[in-house]
PDB file of N, CA and C in Angstrom:
ATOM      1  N   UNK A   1       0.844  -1.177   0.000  1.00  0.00           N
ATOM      2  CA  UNK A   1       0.000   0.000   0.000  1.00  0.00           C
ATOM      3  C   UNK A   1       0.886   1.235   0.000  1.00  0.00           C
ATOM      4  N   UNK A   2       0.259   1.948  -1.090  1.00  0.00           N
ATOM      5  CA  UNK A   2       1.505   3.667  -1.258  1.00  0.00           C
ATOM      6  C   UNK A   2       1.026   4.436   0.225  1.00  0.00           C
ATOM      7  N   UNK A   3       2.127   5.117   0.424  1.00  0.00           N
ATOM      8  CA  UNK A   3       1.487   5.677   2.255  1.00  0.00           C
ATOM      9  C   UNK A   3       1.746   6.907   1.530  1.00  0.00           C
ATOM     10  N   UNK A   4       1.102   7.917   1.385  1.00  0.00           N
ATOM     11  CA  UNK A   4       1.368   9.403   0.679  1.00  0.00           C
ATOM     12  C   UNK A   4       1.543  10.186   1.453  1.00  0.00           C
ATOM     13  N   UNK A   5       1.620   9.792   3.009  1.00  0.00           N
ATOM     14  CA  UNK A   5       2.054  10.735   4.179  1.00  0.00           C
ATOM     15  C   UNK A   5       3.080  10.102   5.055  1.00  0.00           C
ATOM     16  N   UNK A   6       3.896  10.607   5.984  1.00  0.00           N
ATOM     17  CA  UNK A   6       4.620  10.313   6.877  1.00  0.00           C
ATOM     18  C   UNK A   6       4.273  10.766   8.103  1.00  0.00           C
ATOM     19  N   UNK A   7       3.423  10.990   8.048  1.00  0.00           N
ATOM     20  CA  UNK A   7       2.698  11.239   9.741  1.00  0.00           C
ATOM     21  C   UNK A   7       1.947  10.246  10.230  1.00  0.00           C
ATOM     22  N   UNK A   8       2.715   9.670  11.099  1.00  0.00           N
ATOM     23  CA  UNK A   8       1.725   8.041  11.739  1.00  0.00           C
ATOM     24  C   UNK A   8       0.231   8.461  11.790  1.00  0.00           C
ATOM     25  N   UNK A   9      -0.203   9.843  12.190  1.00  0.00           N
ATOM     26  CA  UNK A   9      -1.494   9.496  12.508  1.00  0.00           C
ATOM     27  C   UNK A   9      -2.122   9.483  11.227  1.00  0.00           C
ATOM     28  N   UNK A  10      -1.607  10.025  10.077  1.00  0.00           N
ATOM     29  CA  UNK A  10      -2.246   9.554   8.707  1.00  0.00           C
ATOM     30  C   UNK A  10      -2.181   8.309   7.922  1.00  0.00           C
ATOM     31  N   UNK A  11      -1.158   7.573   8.718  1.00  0.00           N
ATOM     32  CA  UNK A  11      -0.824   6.379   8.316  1.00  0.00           C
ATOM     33  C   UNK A  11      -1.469   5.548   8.919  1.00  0.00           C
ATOM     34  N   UNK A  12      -2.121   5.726  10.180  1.00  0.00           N
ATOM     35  CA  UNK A  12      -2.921   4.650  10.660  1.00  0.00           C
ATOM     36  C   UNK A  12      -4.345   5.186  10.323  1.00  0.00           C
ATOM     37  N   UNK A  13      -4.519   6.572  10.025  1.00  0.00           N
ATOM     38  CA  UNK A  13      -5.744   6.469   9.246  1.00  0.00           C
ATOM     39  C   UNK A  13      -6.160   5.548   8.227  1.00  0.00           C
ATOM     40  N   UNK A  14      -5.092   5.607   7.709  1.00  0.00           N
ATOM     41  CA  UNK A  14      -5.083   5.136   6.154  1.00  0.00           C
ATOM     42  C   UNK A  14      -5.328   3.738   6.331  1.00  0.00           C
ATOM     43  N   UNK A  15      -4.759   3.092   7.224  1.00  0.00           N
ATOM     44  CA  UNK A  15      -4.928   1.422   7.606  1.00  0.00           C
ATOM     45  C   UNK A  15      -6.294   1.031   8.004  1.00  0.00           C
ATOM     46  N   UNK A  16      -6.613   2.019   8.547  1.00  0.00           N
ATOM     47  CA  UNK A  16      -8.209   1.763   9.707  1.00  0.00           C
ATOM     48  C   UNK A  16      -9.139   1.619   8.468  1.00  0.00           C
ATOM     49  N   UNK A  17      -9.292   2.980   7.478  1.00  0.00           N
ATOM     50  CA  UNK A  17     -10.351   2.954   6.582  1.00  0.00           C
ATOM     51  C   UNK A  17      -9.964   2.320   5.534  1.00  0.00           C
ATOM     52  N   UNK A  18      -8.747   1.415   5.368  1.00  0.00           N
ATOM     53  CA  UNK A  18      -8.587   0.796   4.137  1.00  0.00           C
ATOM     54  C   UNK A  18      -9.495   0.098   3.632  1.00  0.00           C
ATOM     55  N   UNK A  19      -9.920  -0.093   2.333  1.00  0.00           N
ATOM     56  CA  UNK A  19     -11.155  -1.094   1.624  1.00  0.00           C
ATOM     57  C   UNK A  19     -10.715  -2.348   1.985  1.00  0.00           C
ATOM     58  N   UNK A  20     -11.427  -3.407   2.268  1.00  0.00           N
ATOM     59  CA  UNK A  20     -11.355  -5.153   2.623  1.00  0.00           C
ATOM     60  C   UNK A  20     -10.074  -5.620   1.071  1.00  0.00           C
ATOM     61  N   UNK A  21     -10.414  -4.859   0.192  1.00  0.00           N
ATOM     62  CA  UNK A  21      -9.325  -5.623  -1.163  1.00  0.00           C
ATOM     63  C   UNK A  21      -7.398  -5.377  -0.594  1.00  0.00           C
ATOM     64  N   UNK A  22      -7.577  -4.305   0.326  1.00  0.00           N
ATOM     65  CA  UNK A  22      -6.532  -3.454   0.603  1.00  0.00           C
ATOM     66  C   UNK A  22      -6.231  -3.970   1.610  1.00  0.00           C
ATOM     67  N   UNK A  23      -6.963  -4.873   2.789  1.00  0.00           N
ATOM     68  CA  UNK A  23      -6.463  -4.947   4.019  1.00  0.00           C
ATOM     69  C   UNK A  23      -5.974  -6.936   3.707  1.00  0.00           C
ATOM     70  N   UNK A  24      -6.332  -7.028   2.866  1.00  0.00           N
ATOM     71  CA  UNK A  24      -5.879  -7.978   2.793  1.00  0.00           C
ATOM     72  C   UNK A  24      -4.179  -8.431   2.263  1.00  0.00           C
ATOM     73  N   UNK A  25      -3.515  -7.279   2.030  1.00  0.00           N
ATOM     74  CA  UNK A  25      -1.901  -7.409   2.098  1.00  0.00           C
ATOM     75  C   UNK A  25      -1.888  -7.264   3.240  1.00  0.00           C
ATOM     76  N   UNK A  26      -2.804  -6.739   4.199  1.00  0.00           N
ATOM     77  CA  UNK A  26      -2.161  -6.828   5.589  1.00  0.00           C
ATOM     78  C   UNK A  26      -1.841  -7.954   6.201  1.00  0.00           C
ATOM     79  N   UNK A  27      -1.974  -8.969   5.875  1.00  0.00           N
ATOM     80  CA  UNK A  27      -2.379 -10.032   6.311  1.00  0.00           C
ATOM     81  C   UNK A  27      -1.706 -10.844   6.145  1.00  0.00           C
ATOM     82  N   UNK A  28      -0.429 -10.727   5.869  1.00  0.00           N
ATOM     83  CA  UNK A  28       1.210 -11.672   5.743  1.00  0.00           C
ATOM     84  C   UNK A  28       1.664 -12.229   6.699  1.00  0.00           C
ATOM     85  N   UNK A  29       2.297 -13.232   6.629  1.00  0.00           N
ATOM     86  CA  UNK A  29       2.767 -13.232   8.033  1.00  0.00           C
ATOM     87  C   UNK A  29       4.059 -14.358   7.500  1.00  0.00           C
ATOM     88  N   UNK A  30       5.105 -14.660   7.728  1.00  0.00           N
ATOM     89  CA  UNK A  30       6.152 -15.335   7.809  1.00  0.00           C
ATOM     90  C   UNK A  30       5.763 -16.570   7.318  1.00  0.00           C
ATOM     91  N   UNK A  31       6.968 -17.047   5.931  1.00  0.00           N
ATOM     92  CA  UNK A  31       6.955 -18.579   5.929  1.00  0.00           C
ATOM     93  C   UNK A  31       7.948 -19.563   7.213  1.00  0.00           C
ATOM     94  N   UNK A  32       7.515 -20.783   7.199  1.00  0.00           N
ATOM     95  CA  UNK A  32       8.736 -21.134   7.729  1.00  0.00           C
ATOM     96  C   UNK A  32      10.133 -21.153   7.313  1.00  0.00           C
ATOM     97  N   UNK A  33      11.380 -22.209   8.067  1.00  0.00           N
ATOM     98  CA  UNK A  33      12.545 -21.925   7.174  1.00  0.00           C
ATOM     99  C   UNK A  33      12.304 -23.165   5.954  1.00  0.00           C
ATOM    100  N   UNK A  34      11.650 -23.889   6.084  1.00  0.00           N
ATOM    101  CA  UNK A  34      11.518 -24.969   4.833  1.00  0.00           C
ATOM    102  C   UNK A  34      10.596 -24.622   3.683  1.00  0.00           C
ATOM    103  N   UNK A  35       9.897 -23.927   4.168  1.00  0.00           N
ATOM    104  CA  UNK A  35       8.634 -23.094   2.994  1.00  0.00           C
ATOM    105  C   UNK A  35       9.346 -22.171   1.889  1.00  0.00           C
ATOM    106  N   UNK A  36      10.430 -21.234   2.850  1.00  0.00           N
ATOM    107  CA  UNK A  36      11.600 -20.066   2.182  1.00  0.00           C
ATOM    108  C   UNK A  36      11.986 -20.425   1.443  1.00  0.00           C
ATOM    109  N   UNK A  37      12.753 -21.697   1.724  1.00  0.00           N
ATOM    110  CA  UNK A  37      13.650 -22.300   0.842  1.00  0.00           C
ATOM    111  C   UNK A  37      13.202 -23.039  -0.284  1.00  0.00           C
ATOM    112  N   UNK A  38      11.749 -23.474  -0.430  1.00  0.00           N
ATOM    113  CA  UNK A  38      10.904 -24.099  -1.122  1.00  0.00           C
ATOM    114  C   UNK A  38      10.483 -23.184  -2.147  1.00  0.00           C
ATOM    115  N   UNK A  39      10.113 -22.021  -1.697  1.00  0.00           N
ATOM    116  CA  UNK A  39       9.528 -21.229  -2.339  1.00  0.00           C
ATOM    117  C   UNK A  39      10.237 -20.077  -2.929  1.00  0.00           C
ATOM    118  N   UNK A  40      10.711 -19.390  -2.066  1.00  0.00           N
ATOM    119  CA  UNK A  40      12.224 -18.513  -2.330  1.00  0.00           C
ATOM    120  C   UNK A  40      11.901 -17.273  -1.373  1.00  0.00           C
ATOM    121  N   UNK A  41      10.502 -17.623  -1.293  1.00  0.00           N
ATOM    122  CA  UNK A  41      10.128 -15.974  -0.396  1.00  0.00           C
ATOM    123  C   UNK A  41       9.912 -15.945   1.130  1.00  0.00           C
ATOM    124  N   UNK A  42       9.638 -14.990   1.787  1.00  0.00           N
ATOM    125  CA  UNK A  42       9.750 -14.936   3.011  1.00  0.00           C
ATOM    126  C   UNK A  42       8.538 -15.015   3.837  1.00  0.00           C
ATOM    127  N   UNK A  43       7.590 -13.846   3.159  1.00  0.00           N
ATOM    128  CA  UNK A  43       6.249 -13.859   3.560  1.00  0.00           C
ATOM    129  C   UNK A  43       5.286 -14.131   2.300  1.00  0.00           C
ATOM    130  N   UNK A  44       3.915 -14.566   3.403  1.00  0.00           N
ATOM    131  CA  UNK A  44       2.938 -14.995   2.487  1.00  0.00           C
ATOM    132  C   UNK A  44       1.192 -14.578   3.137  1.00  0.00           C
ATOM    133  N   UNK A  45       0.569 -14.638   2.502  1.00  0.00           N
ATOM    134  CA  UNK A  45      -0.831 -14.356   3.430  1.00  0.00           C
ATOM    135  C   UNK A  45      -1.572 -15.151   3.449  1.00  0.00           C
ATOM    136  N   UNK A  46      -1.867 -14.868   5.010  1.00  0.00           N
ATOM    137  CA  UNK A  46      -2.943 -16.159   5.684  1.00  0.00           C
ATOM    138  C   UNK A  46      -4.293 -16.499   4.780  1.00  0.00           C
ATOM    139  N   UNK A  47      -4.236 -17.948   4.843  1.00  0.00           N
ATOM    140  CA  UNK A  47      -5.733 -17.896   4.608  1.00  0.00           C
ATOM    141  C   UNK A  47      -5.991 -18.419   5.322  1.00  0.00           C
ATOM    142  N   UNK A  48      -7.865 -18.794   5.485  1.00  0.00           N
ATOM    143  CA  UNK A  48      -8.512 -19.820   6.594  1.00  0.00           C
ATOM    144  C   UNK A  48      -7.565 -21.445   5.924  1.00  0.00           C
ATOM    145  N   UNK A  49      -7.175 -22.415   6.868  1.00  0.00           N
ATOM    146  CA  UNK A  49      -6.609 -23.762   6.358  1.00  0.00           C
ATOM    147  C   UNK A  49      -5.341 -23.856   6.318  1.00  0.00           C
ATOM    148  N   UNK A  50      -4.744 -22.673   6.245  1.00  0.00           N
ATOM    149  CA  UNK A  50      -3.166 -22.827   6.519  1.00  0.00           C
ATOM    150  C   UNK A  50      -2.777 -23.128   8.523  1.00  0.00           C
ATOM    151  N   UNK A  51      -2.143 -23.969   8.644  1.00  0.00           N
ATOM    152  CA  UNK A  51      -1.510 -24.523   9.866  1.00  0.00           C
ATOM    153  C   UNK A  51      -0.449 -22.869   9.753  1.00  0.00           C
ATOM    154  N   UNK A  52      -0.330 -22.764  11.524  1.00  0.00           N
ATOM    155  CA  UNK A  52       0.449 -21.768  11.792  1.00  0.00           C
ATOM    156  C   UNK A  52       0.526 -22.000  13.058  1.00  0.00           C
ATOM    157  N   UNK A  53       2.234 -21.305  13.765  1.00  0.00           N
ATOM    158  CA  UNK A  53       3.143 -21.422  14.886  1.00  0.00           C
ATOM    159  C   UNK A  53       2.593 -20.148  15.467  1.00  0.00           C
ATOM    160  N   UNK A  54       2.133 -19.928  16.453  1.00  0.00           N
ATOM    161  CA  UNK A  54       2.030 -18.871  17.464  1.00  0.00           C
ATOM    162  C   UNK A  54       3.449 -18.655  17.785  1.00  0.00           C
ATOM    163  N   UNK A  55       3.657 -16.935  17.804  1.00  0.00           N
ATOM    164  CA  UNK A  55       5.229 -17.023  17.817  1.00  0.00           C
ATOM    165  C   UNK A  55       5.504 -15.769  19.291  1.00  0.00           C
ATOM    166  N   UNK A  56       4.468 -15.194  19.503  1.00  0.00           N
ATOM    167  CA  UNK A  56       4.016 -14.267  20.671  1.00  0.00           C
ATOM    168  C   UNK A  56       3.045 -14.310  21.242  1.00  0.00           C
ATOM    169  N   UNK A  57       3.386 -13.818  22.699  1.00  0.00           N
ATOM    170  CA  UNK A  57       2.053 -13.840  23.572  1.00  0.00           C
ATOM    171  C   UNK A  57       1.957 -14.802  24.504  1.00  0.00           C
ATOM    172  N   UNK A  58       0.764 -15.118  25.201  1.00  0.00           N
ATOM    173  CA  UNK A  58       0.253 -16.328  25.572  1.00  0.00           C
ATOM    174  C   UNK A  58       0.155 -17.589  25.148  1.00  0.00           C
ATOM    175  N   UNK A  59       0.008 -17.474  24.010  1.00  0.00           N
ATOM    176  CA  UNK A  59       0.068 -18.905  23.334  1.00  0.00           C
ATOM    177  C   UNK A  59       1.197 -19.183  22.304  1.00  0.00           C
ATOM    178  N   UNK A  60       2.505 -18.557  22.814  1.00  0.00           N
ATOM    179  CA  UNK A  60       3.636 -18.938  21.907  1.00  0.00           C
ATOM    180  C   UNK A  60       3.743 -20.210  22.120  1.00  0.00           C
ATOM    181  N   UNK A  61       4.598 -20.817  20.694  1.00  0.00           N
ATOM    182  CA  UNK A  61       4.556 -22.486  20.484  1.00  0.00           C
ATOM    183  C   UNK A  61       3.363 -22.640  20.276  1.00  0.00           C
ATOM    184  N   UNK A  62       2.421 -22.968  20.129  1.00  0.00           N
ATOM    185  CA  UNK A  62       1.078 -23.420  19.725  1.00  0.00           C
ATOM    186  C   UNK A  62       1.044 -23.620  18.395  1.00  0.00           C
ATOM    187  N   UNK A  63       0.694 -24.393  17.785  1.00  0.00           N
ATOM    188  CA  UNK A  63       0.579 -24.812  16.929  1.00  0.00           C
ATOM    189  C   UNK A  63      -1.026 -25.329  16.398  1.00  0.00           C
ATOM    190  N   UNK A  64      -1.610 -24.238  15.043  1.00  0.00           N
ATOM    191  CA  UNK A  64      -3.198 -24.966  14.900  1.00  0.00           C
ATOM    192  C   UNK A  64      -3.409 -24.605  13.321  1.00  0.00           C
ATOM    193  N   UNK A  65      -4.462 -24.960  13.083  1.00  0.00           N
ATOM    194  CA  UNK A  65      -5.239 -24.487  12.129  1.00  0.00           C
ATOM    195  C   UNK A  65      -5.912 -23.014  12.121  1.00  0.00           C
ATOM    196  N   UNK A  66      -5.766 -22.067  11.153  1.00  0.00           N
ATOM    197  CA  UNK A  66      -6.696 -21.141  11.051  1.00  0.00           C
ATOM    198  C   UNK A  66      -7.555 -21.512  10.576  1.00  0.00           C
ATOM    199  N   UNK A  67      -8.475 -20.893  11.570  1.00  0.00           N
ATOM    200  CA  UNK A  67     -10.041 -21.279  11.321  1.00  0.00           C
ATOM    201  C   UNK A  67     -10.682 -20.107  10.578  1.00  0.00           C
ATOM    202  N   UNK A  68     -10.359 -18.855  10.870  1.00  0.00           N
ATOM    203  CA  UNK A  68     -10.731 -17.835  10.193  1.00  0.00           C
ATOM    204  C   UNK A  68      -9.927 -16.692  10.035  1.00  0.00           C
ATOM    205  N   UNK A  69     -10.388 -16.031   8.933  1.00  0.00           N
ATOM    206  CA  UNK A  69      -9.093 -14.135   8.932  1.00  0.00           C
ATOM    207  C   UNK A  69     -10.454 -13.123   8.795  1.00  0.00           C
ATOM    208  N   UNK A  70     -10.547 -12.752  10.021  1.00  0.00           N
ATOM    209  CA  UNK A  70     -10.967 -11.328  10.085  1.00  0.00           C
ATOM    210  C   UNK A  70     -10.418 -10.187   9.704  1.00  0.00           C
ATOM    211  N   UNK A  71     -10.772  -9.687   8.067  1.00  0.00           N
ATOM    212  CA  UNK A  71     -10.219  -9.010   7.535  1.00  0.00           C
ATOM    213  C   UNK A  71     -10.144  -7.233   8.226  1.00  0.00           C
ATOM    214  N   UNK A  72     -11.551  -7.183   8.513  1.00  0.00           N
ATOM    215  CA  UNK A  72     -12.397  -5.744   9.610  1.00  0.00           C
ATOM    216  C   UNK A  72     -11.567  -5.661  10.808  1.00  0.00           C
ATOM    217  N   UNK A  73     -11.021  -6.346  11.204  1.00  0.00           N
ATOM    218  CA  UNK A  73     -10.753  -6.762  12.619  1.00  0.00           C
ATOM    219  C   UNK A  73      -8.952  -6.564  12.508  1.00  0.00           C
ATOM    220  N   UNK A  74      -8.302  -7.639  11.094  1.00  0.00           N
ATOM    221  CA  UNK A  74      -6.989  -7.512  11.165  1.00  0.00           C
ATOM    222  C   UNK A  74      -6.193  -8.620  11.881  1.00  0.00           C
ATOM    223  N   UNK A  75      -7.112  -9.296  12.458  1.00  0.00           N
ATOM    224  CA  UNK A  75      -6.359 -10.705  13.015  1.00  0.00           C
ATOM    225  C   UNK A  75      -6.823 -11.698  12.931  1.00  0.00           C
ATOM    226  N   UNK A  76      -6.550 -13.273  13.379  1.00  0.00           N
ATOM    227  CA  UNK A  76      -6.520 -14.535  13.304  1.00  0.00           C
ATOM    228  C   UNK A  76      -7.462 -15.449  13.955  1.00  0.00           C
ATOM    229  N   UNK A  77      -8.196 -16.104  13.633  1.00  0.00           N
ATOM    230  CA  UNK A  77      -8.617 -16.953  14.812  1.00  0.00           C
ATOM    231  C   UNK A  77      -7.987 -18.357  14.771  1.00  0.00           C
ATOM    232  N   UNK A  78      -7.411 -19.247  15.478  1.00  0.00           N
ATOM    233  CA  UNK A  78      -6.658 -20.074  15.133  1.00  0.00           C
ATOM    234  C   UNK A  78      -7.151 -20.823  15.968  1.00  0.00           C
ATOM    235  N   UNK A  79      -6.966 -22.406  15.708  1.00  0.00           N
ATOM    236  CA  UNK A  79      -7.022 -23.551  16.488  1.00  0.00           C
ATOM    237  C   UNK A  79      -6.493 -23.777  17.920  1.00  0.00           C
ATOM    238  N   UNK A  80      -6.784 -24.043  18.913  1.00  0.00           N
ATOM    239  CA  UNK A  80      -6.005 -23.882  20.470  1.00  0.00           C
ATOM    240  C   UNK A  80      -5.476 -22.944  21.172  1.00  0.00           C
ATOM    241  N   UNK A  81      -6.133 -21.448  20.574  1.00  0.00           N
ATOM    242  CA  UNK A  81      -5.664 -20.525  20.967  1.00  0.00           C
ATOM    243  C   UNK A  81      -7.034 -19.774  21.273  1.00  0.00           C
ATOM    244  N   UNK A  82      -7.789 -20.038  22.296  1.00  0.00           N
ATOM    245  CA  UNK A  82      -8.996 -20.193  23.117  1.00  0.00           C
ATOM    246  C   UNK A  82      -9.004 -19.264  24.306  1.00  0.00           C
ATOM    247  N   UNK A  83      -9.872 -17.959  24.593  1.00  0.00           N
ATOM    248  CA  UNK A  83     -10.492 -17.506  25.877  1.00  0.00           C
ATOM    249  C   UNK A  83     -11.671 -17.890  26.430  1.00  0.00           C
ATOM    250  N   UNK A  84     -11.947 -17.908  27.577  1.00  0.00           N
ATOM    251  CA  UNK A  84     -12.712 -17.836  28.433  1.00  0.00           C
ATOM    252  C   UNK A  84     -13.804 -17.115  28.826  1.00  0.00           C
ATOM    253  N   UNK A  85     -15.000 -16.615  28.510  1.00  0.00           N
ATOM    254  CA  UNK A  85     -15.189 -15.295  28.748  1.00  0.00           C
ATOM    255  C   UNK A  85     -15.902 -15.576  30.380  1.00  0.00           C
ATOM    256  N   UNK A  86     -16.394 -13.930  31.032  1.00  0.00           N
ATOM    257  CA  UNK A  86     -17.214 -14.487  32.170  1.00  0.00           C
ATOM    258  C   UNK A  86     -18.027 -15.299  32.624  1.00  0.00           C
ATOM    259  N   UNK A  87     -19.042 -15.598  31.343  1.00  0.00           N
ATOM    260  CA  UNK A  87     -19.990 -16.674  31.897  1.00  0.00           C
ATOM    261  C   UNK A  87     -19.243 -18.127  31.396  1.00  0.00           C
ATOM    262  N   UNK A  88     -18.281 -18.502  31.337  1.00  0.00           N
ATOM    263  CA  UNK A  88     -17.953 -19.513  30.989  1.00  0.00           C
ATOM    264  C   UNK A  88     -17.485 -19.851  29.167  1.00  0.00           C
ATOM    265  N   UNK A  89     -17.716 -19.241  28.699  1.00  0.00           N
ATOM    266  CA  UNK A  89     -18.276 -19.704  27.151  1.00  0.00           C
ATOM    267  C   UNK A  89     -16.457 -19.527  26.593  1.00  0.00           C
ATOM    268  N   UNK A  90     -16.107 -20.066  25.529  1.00  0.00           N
ATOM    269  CA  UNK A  90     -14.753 -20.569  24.975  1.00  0.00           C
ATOM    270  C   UNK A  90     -14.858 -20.351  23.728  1.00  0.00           C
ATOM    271  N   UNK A  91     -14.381 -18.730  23.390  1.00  0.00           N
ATOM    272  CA  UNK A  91     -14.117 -18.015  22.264  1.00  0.00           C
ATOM    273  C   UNK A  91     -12.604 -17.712  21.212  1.00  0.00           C
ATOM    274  N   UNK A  92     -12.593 -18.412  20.386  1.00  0.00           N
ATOM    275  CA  UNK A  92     -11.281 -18.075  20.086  1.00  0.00           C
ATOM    276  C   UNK A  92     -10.702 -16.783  19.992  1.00  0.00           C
ATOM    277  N   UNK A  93      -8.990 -16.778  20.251  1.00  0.00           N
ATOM    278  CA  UNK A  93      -8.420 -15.316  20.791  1.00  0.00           C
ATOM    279  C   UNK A  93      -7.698 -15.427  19.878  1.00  0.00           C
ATOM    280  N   UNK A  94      -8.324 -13.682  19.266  1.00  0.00           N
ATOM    281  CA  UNK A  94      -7.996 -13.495  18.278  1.00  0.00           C
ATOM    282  C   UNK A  94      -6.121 -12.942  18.367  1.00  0.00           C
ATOM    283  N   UNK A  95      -5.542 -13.258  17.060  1.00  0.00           N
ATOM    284  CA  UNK A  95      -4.076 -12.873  16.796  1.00  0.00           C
ATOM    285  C   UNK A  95      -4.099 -12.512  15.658  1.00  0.00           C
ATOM    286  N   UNK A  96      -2.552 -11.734  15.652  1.00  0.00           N
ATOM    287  CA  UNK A  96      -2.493 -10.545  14.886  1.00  0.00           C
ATOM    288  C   UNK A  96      -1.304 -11.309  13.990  1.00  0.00           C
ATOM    289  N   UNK A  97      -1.852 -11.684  12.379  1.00  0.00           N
ATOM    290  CA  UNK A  97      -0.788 -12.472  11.551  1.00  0.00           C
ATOM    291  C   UNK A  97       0.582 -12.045  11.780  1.00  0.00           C
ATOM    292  N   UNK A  98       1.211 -11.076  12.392  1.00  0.00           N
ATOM    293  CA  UNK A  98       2.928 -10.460  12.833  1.00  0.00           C
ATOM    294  C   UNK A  98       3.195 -11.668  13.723  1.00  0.00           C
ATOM    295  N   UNK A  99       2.108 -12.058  14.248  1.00  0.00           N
ATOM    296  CA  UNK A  99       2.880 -12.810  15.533  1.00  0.00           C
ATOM    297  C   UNK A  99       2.945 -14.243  15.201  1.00  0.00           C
ATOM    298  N   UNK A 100       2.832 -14.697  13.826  1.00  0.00           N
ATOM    299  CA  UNK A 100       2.746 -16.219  13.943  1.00  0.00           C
ATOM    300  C   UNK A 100       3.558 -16.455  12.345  1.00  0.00           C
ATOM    301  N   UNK A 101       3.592 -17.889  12.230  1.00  0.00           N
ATOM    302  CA  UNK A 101       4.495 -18.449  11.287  1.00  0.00           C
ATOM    303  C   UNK A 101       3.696 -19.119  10.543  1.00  0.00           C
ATOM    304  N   UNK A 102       3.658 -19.227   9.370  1.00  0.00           N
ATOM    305  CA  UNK A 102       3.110 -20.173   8.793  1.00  0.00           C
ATOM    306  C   UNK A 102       3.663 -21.498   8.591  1.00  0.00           C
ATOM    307  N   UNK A 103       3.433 -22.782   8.758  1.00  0.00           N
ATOM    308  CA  UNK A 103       4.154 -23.908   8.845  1.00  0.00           C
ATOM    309  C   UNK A 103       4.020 -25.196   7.688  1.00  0.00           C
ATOM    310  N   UNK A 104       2.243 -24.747   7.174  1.00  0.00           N
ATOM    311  CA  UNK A 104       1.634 -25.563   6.136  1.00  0.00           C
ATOM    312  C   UNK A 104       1.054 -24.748   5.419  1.00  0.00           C
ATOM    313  N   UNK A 105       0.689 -24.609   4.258  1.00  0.00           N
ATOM    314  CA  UNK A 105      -0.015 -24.067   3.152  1.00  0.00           C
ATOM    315  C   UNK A 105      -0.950 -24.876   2.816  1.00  0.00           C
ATOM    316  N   UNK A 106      -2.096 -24.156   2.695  1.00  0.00           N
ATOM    317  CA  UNK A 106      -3.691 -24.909   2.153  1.00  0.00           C
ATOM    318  C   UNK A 106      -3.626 -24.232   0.871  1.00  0.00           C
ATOM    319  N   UNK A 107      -3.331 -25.395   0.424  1.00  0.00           N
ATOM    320  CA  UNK A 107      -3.418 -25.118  -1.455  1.00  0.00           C
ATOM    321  C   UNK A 107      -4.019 -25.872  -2.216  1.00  0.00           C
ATOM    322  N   UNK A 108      -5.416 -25.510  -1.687  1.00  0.00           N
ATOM    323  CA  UNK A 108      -6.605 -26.199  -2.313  1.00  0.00           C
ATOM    324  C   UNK A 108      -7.198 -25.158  -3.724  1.00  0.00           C
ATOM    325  N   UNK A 109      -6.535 -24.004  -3.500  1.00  0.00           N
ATOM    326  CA  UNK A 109      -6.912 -23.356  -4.609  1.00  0.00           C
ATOM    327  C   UNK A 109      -5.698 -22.754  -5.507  1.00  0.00           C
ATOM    328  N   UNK A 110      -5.834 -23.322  -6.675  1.00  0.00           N
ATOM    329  CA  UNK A 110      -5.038 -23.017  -8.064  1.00  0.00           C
ATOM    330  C   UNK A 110      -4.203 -21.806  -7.795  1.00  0.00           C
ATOM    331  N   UNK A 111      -5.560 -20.601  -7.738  1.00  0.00           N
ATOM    332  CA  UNK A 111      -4.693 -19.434  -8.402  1.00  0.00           C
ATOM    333  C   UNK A 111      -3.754 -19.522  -6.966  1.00  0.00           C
ATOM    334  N   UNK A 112      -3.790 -19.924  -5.810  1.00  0.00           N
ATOM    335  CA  UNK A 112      -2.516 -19.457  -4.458  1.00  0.00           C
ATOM    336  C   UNK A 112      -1.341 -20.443  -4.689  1.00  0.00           C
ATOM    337  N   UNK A 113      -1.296 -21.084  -5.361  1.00  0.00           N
ATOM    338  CA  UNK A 113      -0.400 -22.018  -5.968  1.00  0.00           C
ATOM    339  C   UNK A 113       0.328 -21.439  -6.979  1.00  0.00           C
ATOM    340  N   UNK A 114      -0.413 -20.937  -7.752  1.00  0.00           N
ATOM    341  CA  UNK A 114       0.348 -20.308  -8.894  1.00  0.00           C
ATOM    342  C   UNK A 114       0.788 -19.033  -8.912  1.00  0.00           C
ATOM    343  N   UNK A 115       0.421 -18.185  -7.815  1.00  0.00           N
ATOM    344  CA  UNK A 115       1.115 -17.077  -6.681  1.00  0.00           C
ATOM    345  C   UNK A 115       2.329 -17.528  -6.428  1.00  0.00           C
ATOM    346  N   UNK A 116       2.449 -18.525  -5.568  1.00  0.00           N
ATOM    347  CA  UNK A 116       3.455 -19.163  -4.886  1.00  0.00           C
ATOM    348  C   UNK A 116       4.362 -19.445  -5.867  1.00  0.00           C
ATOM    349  N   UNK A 117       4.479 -20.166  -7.193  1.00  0.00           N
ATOM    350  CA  UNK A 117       5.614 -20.624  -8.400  1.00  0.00           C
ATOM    351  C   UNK A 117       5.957 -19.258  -8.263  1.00  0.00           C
ATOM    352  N   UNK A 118       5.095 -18.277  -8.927  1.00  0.00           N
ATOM    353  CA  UNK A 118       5.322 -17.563  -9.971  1.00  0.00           C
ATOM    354  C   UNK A 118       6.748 -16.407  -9.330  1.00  0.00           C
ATOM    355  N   UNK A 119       5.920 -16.384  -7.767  1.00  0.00           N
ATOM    356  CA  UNK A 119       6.602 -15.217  -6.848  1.00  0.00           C
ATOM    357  C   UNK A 119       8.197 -15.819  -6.279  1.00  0.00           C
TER     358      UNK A 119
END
C-alpha cells in the first residue's frame, strides 16, 4: 500500500479505513525456514486452512489451524488458541498475523499455488 504521508497518525488512518481488497496485504505473516527455501520468499498471506506457529504472547509455540481471517478486525482466529469469557463460554483469541508463522499451506486453490511458483 503507497502511504502518501509520513505522519503516523495519517498512516494509521489510512490502515483503519482501508477497503477489505486493501487490508488484505495486511495479512502476511512469515513462511517457515523450509517453505523459504521451497519457495524462495519470506512472507505470504494467511488464509482460513493454513496450519500456523504462534510465535508471541500467551500462546507462543502453539501450533493450529486457522479457522478464520478477520479481515475488519486484522487478526486470526486459530485452532487452540482459546479464551474464556465471564460466563464460561470458549471463544477463540484473536491474533495478529505479525505474531505467527506459517508452517503448512492450504493449497486447495489453483490461483494461491500459482502465486506461490510464480513469486
Amino acid at each position: 500500500m503507497i502511504m502518501l504521508s509520513k505522519q503516523p497518525r495519517k498512516q494509521r488512518k489510512a490502515r483503519y479505513q482501508a477497503p477489505l481488497h486493501r487490508r488484505q496485504k495486511f495479512m502476511g505473516a512469515h513462511l517457515s525456514e523450509s517453505l523459504r527455501e521451497k519457495y524462495g520468499r519470506r512472507t505470504f498471506g494467511v488464509r482460513a486452512g493454513d496450519v500456523v506457529k504462534i510465535m508471541r504472547g500467551t500462546h507462543a509455540d502453539t501450533e493450529g489451524k486457522v479457522e478464520r481471517v478477520y479481515l475488519k478486525k486484522g487478526m486470526l482466529a486459530i485452532d487452540g488458541a482459546t479464551l474464556f469469557k465471564a460466563n464460561g463460554e470458549e471463544v477463540p483469541r484473536p491474533i495478529h498475523p505479525s505474531n505467527v508463522m506459517i508452517t503448512k499451506l492450504n493449497l486447495d486453490d489453483e490461483m494461491r499455488e500459482q502465486t506461490l511458483v510464480q513469486g
